[in-house]
PDB file of N, CA and C in Angstrom:
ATOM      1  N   UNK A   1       0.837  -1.174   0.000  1.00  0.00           N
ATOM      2  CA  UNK A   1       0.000   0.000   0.000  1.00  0.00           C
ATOM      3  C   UNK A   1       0.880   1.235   0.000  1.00  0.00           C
ATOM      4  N   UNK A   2       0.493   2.169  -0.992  1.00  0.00           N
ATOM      5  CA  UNK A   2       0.975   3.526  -0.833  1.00  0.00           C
ATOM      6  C   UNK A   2       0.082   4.644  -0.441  1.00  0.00           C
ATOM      7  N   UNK A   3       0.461   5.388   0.504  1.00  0.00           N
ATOM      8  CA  UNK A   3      -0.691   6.475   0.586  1.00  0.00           C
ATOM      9  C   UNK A   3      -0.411   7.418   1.924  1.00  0.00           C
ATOM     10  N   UNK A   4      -0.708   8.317   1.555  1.00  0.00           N
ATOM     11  CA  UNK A   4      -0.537   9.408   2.534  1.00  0.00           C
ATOM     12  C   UNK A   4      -1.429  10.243   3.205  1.00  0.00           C
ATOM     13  N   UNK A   5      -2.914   9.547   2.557  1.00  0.00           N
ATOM     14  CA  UNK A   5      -4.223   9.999   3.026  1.00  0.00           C
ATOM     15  C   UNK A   5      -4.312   9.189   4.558  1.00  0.00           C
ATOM     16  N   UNK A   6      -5.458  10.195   4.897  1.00  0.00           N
ATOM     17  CA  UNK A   6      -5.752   9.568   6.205  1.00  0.00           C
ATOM     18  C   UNK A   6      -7.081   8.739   5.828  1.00  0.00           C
ATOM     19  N   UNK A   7      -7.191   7.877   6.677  1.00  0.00           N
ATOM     20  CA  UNK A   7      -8.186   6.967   6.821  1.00  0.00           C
ATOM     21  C   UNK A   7      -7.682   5.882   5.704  1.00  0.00           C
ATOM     22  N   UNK A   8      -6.799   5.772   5.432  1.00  0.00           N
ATOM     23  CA  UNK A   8      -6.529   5.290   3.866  1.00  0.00           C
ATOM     24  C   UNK A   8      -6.925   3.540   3.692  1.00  0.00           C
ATOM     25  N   UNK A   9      -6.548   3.013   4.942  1.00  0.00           N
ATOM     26  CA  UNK A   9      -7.053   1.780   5.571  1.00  0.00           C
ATOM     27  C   UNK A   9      -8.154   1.344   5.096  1.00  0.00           C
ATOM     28  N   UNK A  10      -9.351   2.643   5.830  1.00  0.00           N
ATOM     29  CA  UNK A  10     -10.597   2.292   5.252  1.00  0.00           C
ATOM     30  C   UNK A  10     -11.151   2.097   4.182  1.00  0.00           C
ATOM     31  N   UNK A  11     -10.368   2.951   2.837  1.00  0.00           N
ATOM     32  CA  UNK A  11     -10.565   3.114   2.008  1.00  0.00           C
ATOM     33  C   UNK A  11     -10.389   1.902   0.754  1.00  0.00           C
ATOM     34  N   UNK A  12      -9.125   1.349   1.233  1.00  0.00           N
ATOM     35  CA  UNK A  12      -8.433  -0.007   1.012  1.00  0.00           C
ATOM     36  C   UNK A  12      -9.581  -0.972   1.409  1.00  0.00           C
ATOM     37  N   UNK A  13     -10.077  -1.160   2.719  1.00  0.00           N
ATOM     38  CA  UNK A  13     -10.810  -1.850   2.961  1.00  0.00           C
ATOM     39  C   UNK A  13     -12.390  -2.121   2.180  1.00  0.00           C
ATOM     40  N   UNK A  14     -12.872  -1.144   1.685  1.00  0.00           N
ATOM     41  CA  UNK A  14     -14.063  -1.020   1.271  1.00  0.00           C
ATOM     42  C   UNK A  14     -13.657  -1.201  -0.350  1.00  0.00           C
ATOM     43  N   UNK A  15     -12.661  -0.564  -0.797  1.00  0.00           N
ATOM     44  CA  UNK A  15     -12.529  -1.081  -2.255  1.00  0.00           C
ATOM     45  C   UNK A  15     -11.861  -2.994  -2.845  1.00  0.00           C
ATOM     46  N   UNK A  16     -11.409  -3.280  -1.307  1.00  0.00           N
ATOM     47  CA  UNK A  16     -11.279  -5.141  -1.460  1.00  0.00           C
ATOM     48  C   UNK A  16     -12.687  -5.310  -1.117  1.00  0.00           C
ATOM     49  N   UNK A  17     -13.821  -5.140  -0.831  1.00  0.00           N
ATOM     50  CA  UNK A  17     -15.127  -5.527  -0.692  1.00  0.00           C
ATOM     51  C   UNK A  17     -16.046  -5.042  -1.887  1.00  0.00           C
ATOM     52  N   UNK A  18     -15.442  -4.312  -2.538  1.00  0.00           N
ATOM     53  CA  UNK A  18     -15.901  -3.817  -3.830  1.00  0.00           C
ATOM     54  C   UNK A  18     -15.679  -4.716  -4.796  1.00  0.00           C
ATOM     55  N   UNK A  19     -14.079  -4.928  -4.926  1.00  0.00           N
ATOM     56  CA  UNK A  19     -13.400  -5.886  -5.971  1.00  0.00           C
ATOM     57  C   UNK A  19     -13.886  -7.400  -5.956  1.00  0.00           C
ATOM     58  N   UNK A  20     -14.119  -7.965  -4.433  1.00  0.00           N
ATOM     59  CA  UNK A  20     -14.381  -9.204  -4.478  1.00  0.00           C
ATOM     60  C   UNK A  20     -15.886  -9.638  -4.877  1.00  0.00           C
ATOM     61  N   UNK A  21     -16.645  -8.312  -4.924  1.00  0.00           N
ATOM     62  CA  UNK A  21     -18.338  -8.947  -4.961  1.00  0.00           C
ATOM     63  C   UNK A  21     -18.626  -8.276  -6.780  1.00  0.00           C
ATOM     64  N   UNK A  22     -17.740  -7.144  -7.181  1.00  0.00           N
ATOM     65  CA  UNK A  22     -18.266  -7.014  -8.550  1.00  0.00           C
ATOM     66  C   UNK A  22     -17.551  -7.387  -9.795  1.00  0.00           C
ATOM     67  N   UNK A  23     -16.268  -7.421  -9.290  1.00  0.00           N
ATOM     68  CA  UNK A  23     -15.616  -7.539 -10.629  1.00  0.00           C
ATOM     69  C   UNK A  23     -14.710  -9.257 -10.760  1.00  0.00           C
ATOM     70  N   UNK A  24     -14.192  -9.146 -12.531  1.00  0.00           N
ATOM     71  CA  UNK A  24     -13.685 -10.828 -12.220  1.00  0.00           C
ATOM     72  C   UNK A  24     -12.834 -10.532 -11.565  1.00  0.00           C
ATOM     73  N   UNK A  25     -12.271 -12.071 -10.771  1.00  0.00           N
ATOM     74  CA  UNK A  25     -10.971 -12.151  -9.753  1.00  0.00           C
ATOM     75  C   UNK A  25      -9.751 -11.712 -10.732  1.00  0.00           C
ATOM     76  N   UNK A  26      -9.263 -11.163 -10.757  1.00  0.00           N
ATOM     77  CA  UNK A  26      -7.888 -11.555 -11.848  1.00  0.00           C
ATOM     78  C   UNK A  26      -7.007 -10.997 -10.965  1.00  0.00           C
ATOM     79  N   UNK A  27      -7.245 -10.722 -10.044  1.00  0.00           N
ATOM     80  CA  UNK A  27      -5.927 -10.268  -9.104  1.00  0.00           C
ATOM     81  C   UNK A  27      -5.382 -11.025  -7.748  1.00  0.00           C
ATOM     82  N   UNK A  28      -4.508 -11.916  -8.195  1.00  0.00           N
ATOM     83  CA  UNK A  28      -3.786 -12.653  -7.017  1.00  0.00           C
ATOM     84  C   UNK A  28      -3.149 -11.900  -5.825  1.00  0.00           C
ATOM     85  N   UNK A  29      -2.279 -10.845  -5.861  1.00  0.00           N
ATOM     86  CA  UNK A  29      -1.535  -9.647  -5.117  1.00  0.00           C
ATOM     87  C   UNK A  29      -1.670  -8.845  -5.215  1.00  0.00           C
ATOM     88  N   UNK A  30      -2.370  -8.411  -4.568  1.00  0.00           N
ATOM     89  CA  UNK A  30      -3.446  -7.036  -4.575  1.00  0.00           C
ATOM     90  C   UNK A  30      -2.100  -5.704  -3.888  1.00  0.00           C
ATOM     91  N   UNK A  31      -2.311  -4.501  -4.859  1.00  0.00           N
ATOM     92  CA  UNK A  31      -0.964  -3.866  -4.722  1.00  0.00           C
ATOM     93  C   UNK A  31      -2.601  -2.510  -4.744  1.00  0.00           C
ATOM     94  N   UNK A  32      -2.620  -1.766  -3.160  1.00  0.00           N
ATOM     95  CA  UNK A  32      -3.716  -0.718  -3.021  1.00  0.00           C
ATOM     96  C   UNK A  32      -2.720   0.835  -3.030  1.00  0.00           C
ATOM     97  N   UNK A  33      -3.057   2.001  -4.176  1.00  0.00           N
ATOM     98  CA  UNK A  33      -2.408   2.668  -4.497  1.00  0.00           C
ATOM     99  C   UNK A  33      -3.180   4.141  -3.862  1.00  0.00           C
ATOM    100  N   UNK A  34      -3.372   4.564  -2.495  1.00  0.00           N
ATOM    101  CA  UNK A  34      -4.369   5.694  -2.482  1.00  0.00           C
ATOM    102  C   UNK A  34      -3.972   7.167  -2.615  1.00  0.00           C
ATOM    103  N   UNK A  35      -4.568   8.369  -3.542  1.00  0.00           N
ATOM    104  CA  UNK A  35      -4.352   9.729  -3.309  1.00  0.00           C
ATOM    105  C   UNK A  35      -5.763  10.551  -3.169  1.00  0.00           C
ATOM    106  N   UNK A  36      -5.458  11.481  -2.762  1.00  0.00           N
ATOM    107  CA  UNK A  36      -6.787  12.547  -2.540  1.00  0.00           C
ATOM    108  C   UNK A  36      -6.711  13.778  -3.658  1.00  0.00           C
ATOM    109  N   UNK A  37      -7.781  14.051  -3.998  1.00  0.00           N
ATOM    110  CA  UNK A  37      -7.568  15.049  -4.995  1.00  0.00           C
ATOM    111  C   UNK A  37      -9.139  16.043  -5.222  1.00  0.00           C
ATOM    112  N   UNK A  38      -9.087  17.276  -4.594  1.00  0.00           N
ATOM    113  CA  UNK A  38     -10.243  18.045  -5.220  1.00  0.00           C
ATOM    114  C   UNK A  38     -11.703  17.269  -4.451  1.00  0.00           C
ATOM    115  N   UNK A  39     -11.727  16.810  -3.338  1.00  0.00           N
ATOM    116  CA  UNK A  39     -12.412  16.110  -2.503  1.00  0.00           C
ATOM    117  C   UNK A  39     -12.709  14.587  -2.872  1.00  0.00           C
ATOM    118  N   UNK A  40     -11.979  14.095  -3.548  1.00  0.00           N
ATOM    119  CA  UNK A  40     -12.449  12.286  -3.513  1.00  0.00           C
ATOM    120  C   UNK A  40     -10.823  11.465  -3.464  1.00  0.00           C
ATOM    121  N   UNK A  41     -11.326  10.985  -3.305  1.00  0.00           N
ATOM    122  CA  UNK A  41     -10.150   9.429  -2.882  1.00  0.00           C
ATOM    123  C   UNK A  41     -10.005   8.644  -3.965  1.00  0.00           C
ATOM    124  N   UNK A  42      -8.913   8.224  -4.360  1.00  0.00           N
ATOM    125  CA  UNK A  42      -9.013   7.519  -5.888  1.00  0.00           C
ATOM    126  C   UNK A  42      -8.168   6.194  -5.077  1.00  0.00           C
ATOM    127  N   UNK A  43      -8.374   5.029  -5.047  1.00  0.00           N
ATOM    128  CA  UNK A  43      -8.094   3.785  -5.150  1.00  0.00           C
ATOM    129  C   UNK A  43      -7.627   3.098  -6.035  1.00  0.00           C
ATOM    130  N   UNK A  44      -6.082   2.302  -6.758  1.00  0.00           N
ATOM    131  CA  UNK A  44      -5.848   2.038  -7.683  1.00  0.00           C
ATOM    132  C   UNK A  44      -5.436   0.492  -7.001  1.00  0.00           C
ATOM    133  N   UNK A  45      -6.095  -0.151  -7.842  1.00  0.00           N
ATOM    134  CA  UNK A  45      -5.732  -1.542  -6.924  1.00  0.00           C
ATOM    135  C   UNK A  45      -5.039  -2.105  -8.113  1.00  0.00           C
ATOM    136  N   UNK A  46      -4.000  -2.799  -8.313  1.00  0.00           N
ATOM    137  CA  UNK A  46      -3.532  -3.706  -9.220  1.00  0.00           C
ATOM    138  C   UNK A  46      -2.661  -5.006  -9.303  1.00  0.00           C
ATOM    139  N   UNK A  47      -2.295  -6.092  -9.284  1.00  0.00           N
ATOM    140  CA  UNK A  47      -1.578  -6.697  -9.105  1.00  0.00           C
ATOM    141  C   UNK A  47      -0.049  -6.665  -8.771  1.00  0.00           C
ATOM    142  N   UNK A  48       0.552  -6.832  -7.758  1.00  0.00           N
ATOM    143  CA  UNK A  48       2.210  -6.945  -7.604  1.00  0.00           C
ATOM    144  C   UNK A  48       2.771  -7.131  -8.640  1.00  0.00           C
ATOM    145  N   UNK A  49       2.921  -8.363  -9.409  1.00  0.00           N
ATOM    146  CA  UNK A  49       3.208  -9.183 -10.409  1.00  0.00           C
ATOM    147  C   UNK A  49       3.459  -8.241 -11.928  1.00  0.00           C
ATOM    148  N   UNK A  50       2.435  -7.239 -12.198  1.00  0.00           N
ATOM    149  CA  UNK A  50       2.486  -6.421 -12.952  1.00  0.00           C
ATOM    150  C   UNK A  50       3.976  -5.840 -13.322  1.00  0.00           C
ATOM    151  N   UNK A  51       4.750  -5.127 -12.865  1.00  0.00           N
ATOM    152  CA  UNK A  51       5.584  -4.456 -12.712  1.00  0.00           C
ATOM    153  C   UNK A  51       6.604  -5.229 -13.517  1.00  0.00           C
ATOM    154  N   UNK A  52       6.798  -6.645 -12.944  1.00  0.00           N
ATOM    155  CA  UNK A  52       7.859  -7.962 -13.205  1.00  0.00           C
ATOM    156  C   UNK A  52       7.263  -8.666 -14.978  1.00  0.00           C
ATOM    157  N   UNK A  53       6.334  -9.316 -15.238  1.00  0.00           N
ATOM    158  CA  UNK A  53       5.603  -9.507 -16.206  1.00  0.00           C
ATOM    159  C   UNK A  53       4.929  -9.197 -16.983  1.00  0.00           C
ATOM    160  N   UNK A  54       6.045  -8.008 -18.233  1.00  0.00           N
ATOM    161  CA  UNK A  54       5.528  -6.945 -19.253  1.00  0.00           C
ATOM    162  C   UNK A  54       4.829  -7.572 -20.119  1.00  0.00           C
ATOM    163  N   UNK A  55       5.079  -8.922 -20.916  1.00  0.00           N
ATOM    164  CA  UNK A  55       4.436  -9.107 -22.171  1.00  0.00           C
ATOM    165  C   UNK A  55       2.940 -10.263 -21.596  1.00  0.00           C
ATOM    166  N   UNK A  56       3.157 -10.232 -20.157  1.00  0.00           N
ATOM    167  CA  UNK A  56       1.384 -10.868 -20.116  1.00  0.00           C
ATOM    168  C   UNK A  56       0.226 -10.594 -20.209  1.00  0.00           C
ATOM    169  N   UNK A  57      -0.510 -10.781 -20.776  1.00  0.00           N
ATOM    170  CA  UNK A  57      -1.563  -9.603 -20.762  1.00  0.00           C
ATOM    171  C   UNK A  57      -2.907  -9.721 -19.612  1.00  0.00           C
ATOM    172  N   UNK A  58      -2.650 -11.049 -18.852  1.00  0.00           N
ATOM    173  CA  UNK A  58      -3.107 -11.071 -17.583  1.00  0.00           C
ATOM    174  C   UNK A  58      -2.951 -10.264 -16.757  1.00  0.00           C
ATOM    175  N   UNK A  59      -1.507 -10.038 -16.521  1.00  0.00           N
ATOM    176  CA  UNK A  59      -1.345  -8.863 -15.471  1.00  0.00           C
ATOM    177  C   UNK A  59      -1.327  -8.039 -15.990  1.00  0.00           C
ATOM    178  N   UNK A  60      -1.723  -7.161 -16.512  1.00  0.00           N
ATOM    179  CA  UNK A  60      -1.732  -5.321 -16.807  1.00  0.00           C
ATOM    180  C   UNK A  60      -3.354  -4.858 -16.253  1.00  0.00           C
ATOM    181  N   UNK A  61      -3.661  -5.287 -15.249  1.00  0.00           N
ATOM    182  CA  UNK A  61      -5.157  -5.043 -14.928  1.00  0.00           C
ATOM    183  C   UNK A  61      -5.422  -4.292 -13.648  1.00  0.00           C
ATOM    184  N   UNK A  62      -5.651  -3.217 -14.158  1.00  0.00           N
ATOM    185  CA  UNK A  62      -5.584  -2.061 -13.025  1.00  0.00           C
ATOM    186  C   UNK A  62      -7.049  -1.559 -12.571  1.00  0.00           C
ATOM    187  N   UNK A  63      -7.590  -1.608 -11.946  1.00  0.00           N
ATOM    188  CA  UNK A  63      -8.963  -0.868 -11.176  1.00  0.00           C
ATOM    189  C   UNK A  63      -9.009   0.308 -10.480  1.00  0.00           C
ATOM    190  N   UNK A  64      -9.311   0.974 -10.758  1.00  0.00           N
ATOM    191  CA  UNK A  64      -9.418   2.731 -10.354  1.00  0.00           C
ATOM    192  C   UNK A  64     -11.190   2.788  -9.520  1.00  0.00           C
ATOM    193  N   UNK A  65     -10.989   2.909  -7.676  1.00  0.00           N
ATOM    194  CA  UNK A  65     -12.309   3.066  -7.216  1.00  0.00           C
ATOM    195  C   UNK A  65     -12.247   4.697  -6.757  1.00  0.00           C
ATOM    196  N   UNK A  66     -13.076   5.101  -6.695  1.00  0.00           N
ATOM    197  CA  UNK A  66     -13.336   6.413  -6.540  1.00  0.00           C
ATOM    198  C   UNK A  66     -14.491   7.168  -5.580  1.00  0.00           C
ATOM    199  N   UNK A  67     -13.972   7.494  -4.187  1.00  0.00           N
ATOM    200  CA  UNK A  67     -14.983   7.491  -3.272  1.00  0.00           C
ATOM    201  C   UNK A  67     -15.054   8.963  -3.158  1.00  0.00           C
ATOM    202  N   UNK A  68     -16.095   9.777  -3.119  1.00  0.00           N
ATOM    203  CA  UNK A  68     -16.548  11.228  -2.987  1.00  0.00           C
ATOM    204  C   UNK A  68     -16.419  11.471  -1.181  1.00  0.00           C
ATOM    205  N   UNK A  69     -15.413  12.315  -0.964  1.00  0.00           N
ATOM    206  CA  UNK A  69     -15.525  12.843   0.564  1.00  0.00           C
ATOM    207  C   UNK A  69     -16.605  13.165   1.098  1.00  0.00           C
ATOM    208  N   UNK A  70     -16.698  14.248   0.225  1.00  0.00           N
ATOM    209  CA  UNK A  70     -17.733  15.119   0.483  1.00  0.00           C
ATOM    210  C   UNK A  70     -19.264  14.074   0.817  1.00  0.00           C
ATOM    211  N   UNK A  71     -19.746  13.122   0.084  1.00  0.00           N
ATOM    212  CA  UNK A  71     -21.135  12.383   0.919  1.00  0.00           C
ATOM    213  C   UNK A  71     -20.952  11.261   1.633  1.00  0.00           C
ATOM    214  N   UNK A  72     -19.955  11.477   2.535  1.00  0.00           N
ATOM    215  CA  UNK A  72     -19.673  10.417   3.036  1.00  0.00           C
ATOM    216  C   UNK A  72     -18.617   9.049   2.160  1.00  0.00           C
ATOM    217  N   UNK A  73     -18.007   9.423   1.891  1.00  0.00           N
ATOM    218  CA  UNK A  73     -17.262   8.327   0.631  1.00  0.00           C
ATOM    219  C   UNK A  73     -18.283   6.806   0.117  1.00  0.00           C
ATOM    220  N   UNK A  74     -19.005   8.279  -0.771  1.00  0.00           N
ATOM    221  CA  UNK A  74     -19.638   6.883  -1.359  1.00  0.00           C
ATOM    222  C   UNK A  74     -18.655   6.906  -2.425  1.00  0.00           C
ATOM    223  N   UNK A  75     -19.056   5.513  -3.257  1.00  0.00           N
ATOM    224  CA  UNK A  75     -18.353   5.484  -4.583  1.00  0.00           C
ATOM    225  C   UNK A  75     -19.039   6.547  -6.079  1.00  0.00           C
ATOM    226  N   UNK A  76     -18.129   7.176  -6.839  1.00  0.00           N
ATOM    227  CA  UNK A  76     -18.451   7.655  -7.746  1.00  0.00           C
ATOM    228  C   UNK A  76     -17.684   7.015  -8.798  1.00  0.00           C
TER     229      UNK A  76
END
């Protein structure tokens, strides 16, 4: 995890409860990337593995969640 937001934990937390109930699994090592910007929280979750394994096209799969401060961090 990278991040310098506060609460960032939570944020991590609610976007692995996001990832596991909507989207396909394709992520074994979940690598949680958080910044704040202009009132919302952007979540970049992507595989470890990525970085190491350029020509797979399994790993290049990045998810961007996006929670609004301002109403309570829902997702936008």
């Amino acid at each position: 995890m990278t991040s310098a937001v506060p609460d960032a934990s939570a944020y991590i937390e609610r976007t692995g409860k996001l990832y596991s109930t909507a989207v396909p699994q394709e992520i074994d090592y979940p690598v949680y990337s958080v910044s704040e910007e202009n009132g919302s929280v952007t979540v970049t979750l992507s595989d470890e593995r990525d970085q190491y394994v350029k020509y797979w096209a399994y790993f290049k799969t990045v998810y961007r969640f996006v929670f609004d401060m301002e109403i309570g961090g829902e997702l936008v």
